[in-house]
Structures are given as C-alpha cells and as structure tokens.
N, C-alpha and C. Protein backbone atom coordinates (compact mmCIF):
# COMPACT_ATOMS: atom_id res chain seq x y z
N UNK A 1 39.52 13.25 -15.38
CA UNK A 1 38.14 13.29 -15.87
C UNK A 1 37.77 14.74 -16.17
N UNK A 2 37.50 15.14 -17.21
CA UNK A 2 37.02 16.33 -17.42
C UNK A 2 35.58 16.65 -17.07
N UNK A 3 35.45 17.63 -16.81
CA UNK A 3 33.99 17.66 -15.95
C UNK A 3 32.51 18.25 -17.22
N UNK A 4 31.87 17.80 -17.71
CA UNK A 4 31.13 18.50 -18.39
C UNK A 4 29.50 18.86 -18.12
N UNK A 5 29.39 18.11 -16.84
CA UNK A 5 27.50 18.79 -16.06
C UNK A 5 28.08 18.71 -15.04
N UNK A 6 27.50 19.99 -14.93
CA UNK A 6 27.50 20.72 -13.31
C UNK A 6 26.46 21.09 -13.07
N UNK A 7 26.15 20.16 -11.34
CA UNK A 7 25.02 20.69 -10.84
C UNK A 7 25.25 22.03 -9.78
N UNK A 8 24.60 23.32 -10.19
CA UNK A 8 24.94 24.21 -8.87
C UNK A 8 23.58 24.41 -8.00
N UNK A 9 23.49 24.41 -6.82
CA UNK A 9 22.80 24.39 -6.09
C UNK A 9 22.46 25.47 -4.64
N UNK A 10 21.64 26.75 -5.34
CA UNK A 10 21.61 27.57 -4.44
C UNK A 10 20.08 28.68 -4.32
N UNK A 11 19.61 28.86 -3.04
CA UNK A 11 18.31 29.09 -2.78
C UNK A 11 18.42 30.78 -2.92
N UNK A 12 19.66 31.44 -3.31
CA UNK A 12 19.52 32.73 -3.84
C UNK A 12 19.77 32.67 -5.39
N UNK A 13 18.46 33.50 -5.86
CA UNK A 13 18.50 33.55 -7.89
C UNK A 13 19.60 34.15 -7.97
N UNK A 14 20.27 35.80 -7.22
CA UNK A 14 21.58 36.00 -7.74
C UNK A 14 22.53 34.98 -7.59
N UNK A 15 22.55 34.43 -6.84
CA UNK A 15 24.10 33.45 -6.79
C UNK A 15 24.05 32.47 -7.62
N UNK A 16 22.93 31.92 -7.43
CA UNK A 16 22.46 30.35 -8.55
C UNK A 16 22.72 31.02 -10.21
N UNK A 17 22.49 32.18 -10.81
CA UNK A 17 22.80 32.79 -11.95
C UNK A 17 24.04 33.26 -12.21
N UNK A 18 24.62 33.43 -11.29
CA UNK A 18 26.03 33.99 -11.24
C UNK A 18 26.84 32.60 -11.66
N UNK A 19 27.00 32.02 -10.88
CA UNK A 19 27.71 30.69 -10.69
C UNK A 19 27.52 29.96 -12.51
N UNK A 20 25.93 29.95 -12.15
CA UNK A 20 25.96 29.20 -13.62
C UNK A 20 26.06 29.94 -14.65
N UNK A 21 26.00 30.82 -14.45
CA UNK A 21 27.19 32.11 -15.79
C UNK A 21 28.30 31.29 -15.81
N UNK A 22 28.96 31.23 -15.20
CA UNK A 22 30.61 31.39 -15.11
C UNK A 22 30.85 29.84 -15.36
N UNK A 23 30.13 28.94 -15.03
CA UNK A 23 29.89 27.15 -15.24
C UNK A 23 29.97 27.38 -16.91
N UNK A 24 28.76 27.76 -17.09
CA UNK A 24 27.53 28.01 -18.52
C UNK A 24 29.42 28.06 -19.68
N UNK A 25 29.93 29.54 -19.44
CA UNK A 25 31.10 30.03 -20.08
C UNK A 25 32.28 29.41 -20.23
N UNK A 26 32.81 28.52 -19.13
CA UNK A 26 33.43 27.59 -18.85
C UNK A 26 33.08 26.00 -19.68
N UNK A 27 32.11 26.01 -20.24
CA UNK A 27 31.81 25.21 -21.50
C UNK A 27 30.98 24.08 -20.88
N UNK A 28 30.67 24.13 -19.62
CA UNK A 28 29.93 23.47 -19.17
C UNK A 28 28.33 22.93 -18.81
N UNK A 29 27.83 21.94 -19.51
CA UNK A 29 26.43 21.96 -19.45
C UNK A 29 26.17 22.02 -17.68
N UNK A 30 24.97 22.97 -17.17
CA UNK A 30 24.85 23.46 -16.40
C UNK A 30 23.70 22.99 -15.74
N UNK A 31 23.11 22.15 -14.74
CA UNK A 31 21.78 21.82 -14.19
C UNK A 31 21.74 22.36 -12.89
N UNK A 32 20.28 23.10 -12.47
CA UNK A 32 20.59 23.80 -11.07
C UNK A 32 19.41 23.18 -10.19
N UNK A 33 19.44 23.42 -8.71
CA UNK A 33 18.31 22.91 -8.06
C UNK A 33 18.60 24.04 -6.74
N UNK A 34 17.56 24.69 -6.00
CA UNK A 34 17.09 25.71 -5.36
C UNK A 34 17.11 25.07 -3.61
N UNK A 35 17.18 23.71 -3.40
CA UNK A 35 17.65 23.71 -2.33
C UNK A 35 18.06 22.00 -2.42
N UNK A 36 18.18 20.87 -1.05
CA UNK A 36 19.26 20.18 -0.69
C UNK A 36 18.40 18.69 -1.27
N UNK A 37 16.91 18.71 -1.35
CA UNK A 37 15.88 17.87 -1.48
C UNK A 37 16.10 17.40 -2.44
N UNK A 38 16.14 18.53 -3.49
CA UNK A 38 15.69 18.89 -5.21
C UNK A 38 17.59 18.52 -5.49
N UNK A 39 18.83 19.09 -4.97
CA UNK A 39 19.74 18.81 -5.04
C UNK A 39 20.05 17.23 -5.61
N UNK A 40 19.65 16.31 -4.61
CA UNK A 40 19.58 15.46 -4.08
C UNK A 40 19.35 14.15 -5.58
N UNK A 41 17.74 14.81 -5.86
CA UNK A 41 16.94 14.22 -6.51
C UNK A 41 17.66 14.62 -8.18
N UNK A 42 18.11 16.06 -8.32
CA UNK A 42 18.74 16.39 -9.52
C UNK A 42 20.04 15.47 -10.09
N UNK A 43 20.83 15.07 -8.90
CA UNK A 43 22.15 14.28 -8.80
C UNK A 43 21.85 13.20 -9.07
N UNK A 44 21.03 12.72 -8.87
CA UNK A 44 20.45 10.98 -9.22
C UNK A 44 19.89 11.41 -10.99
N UNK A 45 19.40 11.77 -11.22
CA UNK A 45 18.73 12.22 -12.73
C UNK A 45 19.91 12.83 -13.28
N UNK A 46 20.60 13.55 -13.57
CA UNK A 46 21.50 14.26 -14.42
C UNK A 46 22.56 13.62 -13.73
N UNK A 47 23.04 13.32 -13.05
CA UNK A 47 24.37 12.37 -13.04
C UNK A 47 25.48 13.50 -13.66
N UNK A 48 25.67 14.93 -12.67
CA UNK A 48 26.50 15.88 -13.30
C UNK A 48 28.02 15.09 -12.42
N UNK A 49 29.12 15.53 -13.19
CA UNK A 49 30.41 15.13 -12.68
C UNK A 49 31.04 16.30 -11.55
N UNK A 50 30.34 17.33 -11.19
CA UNK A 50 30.42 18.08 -10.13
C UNK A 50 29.93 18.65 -9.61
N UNK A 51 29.24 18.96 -8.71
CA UNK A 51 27.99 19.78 -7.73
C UNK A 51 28.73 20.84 -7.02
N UNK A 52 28.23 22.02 -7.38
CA UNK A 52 28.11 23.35 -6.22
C UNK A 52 27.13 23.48 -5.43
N UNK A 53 27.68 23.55 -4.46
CA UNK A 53 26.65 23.23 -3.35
C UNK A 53 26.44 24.35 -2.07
N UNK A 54 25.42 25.25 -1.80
CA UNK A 54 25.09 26.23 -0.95
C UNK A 54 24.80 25.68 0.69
N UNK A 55 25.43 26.02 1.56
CA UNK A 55 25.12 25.29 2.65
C UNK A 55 24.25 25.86 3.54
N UNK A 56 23.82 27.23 3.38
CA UNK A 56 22.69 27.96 4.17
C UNK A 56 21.48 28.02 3.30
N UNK A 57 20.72 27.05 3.23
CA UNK A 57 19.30 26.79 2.74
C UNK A 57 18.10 26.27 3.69
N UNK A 58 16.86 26.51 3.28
CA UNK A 58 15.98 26.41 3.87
C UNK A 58 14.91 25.05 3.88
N UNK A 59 14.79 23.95 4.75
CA UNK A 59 14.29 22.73 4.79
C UNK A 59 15.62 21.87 5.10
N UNK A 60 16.52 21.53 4.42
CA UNK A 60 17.72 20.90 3.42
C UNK A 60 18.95 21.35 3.62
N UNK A 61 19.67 21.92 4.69
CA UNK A 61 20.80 22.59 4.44
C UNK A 61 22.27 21.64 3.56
N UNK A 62 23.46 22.38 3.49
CA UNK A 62 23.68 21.71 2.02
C UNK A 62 24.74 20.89 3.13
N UNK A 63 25.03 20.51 3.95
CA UNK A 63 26.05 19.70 4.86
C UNK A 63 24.66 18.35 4.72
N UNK A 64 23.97 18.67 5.01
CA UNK A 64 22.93 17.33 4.97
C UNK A 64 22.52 17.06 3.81
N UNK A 65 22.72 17.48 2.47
CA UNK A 65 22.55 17.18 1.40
C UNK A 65 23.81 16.33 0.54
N UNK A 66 24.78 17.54 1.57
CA UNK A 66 26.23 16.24 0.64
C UNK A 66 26.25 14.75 1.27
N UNK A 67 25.95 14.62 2.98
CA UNK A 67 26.05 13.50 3.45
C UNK A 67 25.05 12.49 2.62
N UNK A 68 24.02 12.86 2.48
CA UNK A 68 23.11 12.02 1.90
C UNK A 68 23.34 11.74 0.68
N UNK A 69 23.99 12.26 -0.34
CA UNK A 69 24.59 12.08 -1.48
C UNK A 69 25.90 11.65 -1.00
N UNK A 70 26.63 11.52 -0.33
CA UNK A 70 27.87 10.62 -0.18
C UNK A 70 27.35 9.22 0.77
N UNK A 71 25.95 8.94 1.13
CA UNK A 71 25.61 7.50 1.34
C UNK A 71 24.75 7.27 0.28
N UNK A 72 24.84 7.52 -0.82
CA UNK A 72 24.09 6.72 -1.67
C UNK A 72 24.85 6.14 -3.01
N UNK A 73 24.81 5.20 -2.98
CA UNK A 73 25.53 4.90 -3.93
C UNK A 73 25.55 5.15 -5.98
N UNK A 74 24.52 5.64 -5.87
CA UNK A 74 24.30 6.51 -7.12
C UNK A 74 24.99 7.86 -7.17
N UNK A 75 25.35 8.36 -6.24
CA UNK A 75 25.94 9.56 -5.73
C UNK A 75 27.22 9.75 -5.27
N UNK A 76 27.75 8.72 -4.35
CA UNK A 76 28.35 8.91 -4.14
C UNK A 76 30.00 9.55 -4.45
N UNK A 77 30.18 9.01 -5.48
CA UNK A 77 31.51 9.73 -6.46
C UNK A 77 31.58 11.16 -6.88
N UNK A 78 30.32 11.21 -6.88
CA UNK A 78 30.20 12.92 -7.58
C UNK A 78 30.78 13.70 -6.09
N UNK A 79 31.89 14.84 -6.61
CA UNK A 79 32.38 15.68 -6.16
C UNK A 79 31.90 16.76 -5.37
N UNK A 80 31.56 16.82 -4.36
CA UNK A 80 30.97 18.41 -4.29
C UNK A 80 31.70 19.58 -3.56
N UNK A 81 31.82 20.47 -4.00
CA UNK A 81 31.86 21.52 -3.71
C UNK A 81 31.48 22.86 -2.95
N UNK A 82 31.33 22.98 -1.43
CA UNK A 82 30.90 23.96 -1.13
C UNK A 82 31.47 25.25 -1.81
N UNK A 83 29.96 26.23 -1.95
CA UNK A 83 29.72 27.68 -2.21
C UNK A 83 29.37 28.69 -1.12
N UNK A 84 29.71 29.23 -0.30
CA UNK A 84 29.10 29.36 0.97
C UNK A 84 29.73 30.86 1.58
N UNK A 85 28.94 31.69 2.29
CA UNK A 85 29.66 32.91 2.76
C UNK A 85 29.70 32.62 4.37
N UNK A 86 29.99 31.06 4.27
CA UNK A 86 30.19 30.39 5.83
C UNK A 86 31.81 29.92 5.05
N UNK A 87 33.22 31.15 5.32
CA UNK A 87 34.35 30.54 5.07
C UNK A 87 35.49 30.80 5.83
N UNK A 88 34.57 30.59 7.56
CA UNK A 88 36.07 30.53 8.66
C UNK A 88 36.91 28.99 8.56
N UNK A 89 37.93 29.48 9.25
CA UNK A 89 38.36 27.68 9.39
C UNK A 89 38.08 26.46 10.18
N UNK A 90 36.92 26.75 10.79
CA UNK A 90 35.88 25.31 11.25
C UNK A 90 34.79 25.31 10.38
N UNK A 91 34.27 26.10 9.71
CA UNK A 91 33.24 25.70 8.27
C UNK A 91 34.17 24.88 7.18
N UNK A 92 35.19 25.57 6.96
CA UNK A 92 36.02 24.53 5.67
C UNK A 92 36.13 22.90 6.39
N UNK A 93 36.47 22.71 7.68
CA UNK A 93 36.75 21.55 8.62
C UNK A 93 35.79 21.00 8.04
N UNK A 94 34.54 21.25 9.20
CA UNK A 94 33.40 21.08 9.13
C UNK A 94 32.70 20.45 7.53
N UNK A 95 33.32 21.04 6.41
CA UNK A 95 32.42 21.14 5.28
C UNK A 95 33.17 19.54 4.44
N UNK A 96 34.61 19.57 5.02
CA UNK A 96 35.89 18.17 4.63
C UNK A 96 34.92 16.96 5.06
N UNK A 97 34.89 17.37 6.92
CA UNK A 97 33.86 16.47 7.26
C UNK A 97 32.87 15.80 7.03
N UNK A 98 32.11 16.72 6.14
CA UNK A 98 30.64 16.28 5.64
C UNK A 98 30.82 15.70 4.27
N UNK A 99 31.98 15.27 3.41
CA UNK A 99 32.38 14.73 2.37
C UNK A 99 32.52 15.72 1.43
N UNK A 100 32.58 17.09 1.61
CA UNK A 100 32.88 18.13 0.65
C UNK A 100 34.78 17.84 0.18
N UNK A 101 34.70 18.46 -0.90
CA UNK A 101 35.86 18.27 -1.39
C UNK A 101 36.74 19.58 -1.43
N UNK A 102 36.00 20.59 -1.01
CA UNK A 102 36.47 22.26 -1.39
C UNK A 102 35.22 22.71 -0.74
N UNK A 103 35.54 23.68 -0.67
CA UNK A 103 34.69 25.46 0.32
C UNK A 103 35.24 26.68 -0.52
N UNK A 104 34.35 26.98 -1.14
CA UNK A 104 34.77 28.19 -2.24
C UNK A 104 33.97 29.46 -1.55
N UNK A 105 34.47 30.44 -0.43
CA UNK A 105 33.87 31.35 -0.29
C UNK A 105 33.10 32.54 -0.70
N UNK A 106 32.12 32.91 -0.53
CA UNK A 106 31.27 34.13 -0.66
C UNK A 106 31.97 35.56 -0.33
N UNK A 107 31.90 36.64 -1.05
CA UNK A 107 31.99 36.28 -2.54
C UNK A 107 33.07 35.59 -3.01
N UNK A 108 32.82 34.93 -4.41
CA UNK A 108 33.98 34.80 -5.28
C UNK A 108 34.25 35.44 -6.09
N UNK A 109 35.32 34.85 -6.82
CA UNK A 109 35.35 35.61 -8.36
C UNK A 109 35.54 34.31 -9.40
N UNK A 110 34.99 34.43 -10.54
CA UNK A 110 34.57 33.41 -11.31
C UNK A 110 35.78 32.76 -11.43
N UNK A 111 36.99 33.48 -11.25
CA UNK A 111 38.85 32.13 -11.53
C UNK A 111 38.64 31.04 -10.63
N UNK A 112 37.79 31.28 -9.11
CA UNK A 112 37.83 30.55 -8.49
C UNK A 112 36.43 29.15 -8.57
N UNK A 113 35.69 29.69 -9.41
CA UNK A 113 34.45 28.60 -9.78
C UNK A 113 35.55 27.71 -10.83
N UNK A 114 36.53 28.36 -11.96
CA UNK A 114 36.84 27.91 -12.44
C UNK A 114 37.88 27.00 -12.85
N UNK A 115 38.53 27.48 -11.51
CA UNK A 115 39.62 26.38 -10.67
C UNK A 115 38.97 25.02 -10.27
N UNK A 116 37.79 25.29 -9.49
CA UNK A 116 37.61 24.27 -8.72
C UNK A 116 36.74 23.50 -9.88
N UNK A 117 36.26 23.65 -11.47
CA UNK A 117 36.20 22.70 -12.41
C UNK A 117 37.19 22.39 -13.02
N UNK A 118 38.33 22.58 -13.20
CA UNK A 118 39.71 22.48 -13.50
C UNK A 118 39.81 21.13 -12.62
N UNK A 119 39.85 21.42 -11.70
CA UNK A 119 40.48 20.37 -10.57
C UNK A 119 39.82 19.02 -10.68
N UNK A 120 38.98 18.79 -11.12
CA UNK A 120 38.45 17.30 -11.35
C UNK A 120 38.17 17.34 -12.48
C-alpha cells in the first residue's frame, strides 16, 4: 500500500513543521493535529494511511491516543508511528505494546521519517 495522507501529530510547532516538511517533500498529502483528542478525531475524518504520533503531550498523551485508535474500528488499521525523544528500550517495548508499529527517536533525520513511509 503506498501511503499518501499522513497524519503527524505533535504539541511542539517546531517538530509538527519539521516532520511535515519532510512528509509534505516526500509527496505526501500531510494532515496535522496538536495533541491525542484532536489526533483521534483527525483519524476518523481524513482517514490518513499513516499517523506520526508524539507521546509526551498535554491532556491526551500519544500511548492513549494510539490505544484508542487501535479500539476503534474506523481506526484501527491505520499504522502509527511513534515520534518521541522517549527512545530507551522499555519506551520502544512499551510503545509495541500500545499498538505502535515503530518509535522513531528525537532527534531524527528526515531518511528516517522517510523510511518509516516507505515501509507501509
């Protein structure tokens, strides 16, 4: 499946702009949401084929945003992706756990945003 909307999802403007630079360039139509609520609600409406997902946010963190998007059945298939400068090896566990598919650590560099749209 080639991936062509991506939702990225992050409560810092540098990172949320960064990311969707490198999405945006990568030829990908790009939809963003600022924390796990709005995440949530964006994934049901734009129906993107992969979500970046920030897991230190405020209300919403993004481990409780993927679970809730992996029990819903409108949601559930979509891929997500942690983005996170949480990247020891019980956060990656931890992140498998919560139905993440990948943990792309803080910082990156855009080969690695662009791997992990490659990959699905």
């Amino acid at each position: 499946m080639a991936v062509n909307k991506v939702l990225v999802v992050d409560d810092s403007p540098a990172d949320l702009a960064n990311i969707k630079g490198i999405v945006s360039e990568a030829g990908c139509t790009v939809v963003t949401a600022t924390n796990g609520a709005e995440a949530i609600a964006m994934a049901k409406s734009e129906k993107p084929e992969l979500i970046f997902l920030d897991i230190l946010m405020p209300d919403m963190d993004g481990f409780e945003a993927c679970r809730k998007l992996g029990s819903d059945g409108a949601t559930r298939n979509i891929p997500v992706v942690f983005v996170t400068s949480k990247g020891q090896k019980a956060d990656r566990m931890w992140a498998h756990m919560q139905g993440g598919k990948d943990l792309v650590a803080k910082p990156f560099t855009p080969a690695q945003i662009i791997e992990q749209i490659k990959a699905f």
